[in-house]
Protein backbone atom coordinates (compact mmCIF):
# COMPACT_ATOMS: atom_id res chain seq x y z
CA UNK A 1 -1.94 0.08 17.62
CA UNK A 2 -2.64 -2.79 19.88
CA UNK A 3 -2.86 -1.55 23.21
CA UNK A 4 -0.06 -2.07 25.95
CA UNK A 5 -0.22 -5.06 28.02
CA UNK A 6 -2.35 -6.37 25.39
CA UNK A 7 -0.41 -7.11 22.42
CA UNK A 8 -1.40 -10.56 21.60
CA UNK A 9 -5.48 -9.98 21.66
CA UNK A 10 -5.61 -11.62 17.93
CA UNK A 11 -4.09 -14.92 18.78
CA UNK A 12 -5.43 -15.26 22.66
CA UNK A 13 -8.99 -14.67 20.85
CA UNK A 14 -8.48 -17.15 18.66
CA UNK A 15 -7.03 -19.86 20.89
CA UNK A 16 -9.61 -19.18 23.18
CA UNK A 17 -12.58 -19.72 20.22
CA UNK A 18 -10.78 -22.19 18.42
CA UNK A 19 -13.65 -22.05 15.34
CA UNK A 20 -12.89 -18.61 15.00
CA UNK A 21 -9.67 -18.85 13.40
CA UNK A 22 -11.51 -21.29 10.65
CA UNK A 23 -14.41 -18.60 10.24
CA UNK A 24 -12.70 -15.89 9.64
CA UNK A 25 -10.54 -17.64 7.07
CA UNK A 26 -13.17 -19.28 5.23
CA UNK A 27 -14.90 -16.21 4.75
CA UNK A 28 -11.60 -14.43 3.61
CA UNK A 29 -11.48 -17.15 0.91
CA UNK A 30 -15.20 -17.10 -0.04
CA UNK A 31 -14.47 -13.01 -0.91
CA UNK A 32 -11.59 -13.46 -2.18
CA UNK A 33 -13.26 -16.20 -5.10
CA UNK A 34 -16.51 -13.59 -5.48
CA UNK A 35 -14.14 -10.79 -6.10
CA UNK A 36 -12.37 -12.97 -8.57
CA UNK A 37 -15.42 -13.97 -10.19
CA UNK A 38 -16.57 -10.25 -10.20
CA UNK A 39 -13.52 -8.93 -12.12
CA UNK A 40 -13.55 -12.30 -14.78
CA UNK A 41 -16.77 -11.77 -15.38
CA UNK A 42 -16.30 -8.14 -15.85
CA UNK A 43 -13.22 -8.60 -17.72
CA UNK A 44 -14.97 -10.48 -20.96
CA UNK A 45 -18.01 -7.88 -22.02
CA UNK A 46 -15.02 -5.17 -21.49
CA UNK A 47 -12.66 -6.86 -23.76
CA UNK A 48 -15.79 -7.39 -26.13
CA UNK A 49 -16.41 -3.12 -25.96
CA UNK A 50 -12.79 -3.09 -26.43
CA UNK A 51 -12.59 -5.04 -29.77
CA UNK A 52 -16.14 -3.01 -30.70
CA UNK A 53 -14.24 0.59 -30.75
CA UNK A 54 -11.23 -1.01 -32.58
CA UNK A 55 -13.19 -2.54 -35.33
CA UNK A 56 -14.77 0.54 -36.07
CA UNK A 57 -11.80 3.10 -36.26
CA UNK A 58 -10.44 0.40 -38.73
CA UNK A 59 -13.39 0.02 -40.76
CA UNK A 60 -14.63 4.11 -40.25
CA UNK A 61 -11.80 5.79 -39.43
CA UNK A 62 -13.63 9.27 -39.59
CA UNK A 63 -14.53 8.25 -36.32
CA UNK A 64 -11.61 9.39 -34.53
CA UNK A 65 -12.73 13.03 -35.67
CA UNK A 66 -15.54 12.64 -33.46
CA UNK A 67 -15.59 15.11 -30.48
CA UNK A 68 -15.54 11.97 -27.69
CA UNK A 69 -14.38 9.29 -29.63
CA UNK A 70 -10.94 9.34 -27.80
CA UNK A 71 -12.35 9.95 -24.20
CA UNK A 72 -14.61 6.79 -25.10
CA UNK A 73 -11.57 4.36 -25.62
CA UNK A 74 -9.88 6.31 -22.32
CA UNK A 75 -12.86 5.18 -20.28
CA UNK A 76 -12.18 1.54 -21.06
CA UNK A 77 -8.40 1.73 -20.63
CA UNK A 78 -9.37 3.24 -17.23
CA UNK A 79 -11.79 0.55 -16.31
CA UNK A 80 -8.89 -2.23 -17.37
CA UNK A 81 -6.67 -0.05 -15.37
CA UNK A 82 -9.53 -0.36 -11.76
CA UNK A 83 -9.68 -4.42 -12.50
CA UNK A 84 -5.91 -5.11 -12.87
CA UNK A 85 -6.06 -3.18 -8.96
CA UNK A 86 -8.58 -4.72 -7.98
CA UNK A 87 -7.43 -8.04 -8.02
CA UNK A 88 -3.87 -6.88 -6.94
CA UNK A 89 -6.12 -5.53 -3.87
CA UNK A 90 -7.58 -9.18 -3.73
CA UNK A 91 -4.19 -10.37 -3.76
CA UNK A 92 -2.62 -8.60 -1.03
CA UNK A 93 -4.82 -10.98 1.05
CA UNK A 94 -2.13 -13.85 0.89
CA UNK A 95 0.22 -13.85 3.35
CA UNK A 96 3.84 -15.78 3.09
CA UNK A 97 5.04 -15.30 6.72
CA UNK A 98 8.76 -16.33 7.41
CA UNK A 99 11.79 -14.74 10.26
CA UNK A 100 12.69 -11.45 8.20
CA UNK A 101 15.68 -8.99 8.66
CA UNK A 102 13.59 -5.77 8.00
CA UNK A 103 17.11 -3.83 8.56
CA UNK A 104 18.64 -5.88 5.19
CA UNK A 105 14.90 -5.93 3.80
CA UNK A 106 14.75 -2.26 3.89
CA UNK A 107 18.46 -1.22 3.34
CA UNK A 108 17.82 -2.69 0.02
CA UNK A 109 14.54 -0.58 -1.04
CA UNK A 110 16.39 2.44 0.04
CA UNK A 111 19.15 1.63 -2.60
CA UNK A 112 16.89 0.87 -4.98
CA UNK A 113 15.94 4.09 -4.67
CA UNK A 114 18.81 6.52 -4.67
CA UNK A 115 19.25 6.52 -8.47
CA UNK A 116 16.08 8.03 -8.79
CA UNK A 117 16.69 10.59 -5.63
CA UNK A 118 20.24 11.57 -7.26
CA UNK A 119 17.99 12.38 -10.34
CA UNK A 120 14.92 13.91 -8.73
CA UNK A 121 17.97 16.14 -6.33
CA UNK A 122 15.98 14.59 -3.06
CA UNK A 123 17.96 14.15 0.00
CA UNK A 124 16.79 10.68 0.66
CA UNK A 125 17.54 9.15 4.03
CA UNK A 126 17.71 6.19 6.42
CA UNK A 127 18.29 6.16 10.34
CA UNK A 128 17.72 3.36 11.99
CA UNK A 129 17.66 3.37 16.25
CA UNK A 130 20.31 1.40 17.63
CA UNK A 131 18.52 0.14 20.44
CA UNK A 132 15.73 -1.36 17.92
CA UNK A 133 18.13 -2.83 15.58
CA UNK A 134 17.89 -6.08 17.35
CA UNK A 135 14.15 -6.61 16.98
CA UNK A 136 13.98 -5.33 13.36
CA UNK A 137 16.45 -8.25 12.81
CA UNK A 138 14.20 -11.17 12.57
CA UNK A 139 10.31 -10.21 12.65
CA UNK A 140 7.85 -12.86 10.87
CA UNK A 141 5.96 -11.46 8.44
CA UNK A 142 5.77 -11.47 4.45
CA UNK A 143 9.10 -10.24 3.07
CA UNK A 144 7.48 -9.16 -0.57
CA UNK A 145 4.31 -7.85 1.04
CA UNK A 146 6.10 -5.49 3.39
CA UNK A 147 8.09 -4.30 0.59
CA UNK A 148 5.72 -3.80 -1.55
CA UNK A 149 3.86 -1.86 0.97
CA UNK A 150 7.24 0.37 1.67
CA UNK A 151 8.03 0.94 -2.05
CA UNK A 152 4.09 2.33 -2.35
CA UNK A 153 4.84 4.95 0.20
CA UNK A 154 8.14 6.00 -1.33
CA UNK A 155 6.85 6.03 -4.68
CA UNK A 156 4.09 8.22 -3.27
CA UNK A 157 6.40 10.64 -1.05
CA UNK A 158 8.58 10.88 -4.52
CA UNK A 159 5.85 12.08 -6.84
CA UNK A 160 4.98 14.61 -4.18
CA UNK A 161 8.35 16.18 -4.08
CA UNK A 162 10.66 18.53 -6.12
CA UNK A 163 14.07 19.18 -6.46
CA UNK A 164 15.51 20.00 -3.07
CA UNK A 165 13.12 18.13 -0.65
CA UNK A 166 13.50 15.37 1.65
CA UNK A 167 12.43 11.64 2.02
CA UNK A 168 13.09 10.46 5.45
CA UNK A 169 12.50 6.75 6.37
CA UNK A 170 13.21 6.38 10.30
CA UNK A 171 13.14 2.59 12.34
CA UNK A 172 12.45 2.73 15.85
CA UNK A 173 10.42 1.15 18.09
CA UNK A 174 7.73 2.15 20.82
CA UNK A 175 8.55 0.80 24.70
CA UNK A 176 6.78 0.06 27.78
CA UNK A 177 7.38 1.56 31.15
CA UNK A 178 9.90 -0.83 31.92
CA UNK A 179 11.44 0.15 28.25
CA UNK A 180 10.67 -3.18 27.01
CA UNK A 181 9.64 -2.66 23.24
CA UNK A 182 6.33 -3.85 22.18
CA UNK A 183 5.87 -2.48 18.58
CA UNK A 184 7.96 -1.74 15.76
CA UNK A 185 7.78 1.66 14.04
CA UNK A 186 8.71 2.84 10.47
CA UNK A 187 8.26 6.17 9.42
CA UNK A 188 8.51 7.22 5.55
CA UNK A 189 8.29 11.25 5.92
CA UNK A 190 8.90 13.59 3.70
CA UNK A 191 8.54 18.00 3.04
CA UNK A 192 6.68 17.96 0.15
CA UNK A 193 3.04 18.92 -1.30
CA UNK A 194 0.91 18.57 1.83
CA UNK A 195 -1.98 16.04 1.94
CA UNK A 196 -5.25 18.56 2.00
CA UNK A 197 -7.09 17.71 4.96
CA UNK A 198 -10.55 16.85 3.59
CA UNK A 199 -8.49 14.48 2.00
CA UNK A 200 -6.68 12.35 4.93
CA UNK A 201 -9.95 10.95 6.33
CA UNK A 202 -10.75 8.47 3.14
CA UNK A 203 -6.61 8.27 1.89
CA UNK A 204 -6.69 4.61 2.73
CA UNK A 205 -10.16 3.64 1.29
CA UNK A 206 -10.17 1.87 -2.18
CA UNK A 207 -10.68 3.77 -5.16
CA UNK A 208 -10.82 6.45 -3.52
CA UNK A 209 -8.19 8.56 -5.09
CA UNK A 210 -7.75 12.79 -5.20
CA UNK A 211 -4.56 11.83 -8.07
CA UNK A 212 -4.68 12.59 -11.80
CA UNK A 213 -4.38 9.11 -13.29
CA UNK A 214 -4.78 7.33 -9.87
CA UNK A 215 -6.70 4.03 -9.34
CA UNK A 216 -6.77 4.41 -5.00
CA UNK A 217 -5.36 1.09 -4.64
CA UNK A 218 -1.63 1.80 -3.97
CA UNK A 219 -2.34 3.16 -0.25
CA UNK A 220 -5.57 0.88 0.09
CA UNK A 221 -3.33 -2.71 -0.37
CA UNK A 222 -0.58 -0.50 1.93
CA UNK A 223 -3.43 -0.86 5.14
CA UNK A 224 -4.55 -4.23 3.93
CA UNK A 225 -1.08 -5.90 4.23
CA UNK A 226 -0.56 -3.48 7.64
CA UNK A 227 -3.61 -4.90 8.81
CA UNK A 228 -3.08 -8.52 8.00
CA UNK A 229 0.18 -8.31 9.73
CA UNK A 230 -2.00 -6.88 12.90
CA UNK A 231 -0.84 -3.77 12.84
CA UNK A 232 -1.84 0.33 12.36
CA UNK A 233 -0.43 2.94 9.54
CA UNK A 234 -1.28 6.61 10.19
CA UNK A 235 -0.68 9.63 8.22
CA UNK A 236 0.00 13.33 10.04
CA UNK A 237 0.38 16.01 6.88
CA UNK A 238 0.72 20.37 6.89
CA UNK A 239 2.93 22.39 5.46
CA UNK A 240 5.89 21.30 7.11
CA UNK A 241 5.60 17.58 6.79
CA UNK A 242 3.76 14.72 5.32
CA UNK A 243 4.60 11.11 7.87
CA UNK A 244 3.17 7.83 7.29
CA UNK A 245 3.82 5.79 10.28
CA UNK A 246 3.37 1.81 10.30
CA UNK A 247 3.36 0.32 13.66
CA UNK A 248 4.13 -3.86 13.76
CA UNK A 249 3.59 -5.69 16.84
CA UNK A 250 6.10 -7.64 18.77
């Protein structure tokens, strides 16, 4: 979270150094084309391994008898799996920024998800504060970035409930002293599986991931497009509750 008073530090820094601006998004672009490179690159001796293993289950198919045969073609679907979310990682570095009604934007994902809460039996939730509607209204940002970065968490708060829990998104926003708001807060909570605590510290870090089947992208492109956006996401989890908590600017 920005601190009070100074909630514009990103743009006064870079009007004040006007080169900085241009830095910083020259070297954005230069990793963004390495990582690209990286994952091409890696993408054509994979696809040659790939054609390898299938060429010789169809010309020896005894092979498929042998005791890590199948964990061999697993490892390679599994690296395919790391470079398709790796570039959607590099990705997530574009930003579209245009007046947005979160309220409508988020309404919507919420809908989208109550089929699957109906069939899960989740009592899943919005509230939205009154007082904040106003400045959830029309907020620049990235419309499909921001929802993509909502539907991660849900997604995530779903697979770590059962039948009878809650999912609890909640938009309010954090004032001054002179109750002046000065950042927008959404909450996606929920009474699930709690997060293990040796676990929290490195949630967000890529790859990183404690989930059968997981990559550790999802929550790692959720704090990149956060972070673009200037602003924070937390996570608090025990046996009561698991919250993430995104903070925006205003």
């Amino acid at each position: 979270m920005l601190p009070k008073g100074n909630k514009d530090v990103p743009t006064n820094f870079t009007n004040a150094v006007p080169e900085l601006d241009s830095i910083i998004q020259n070297l954005t672009t230069e990793n963004k084309r390495l990582t690209s490179i990286f994952v091409h690159e890696l993408r054509n001796p994979l696809s040659l391994l790939k054609g390898t293993i299938q060429y010789i289950e169809t010309k020896h198919p005894e092979t498929k008898g042998f005791k890590y045969w199948n964990q061999l073609q697993d490892l390679v679907n599994d690296m395919e799996l790391m470079m398709a979310d790796a570039s959607l990682l590099n990705m997530a570095n574009n930003l579209s920024k245009e007046p947005t009604d979160l309220i409508k934007l988020i309404e919507g994902i919420h809908y989208g998800f109550i089929s699957q809460a109906d069939e899960q039996q989740i009592d899943f939730t919005l509230s939205i504060d009154p007082d904040c509607e106003t400045y959830f209204t029309s907020y620049n940002c990235d419309p499909i970035k921001i929802k993509q970065a909502l539907s991660n968490l849900i997604k995530n708060a779903f697979e770590a409930t059962v039948p009878g829990n809650y999912i609890h998104i909640n938009l309010n926003c954090l004032k001054e002293d002179d109750d002046i708001p000065y950042s927008l807060s959404i909450q996606v909570s929920n009474n699930g599986a709690p997060i293990p605590e040796d676990e929290i510290e490195t949630i967000f870090t890529p790859f990183v991931t404690y989930k059968k089947g997981g990559t550790g992208v999802g929550l790692a492109v959720v704090k990149k497009i956060v972070d673009l956006h200037y602003g924070t996401i937390s996570v608090t989890s025990d046996e009561k509750s698991t919250a993430f908590l995104i903070l925006l600017p205003l």
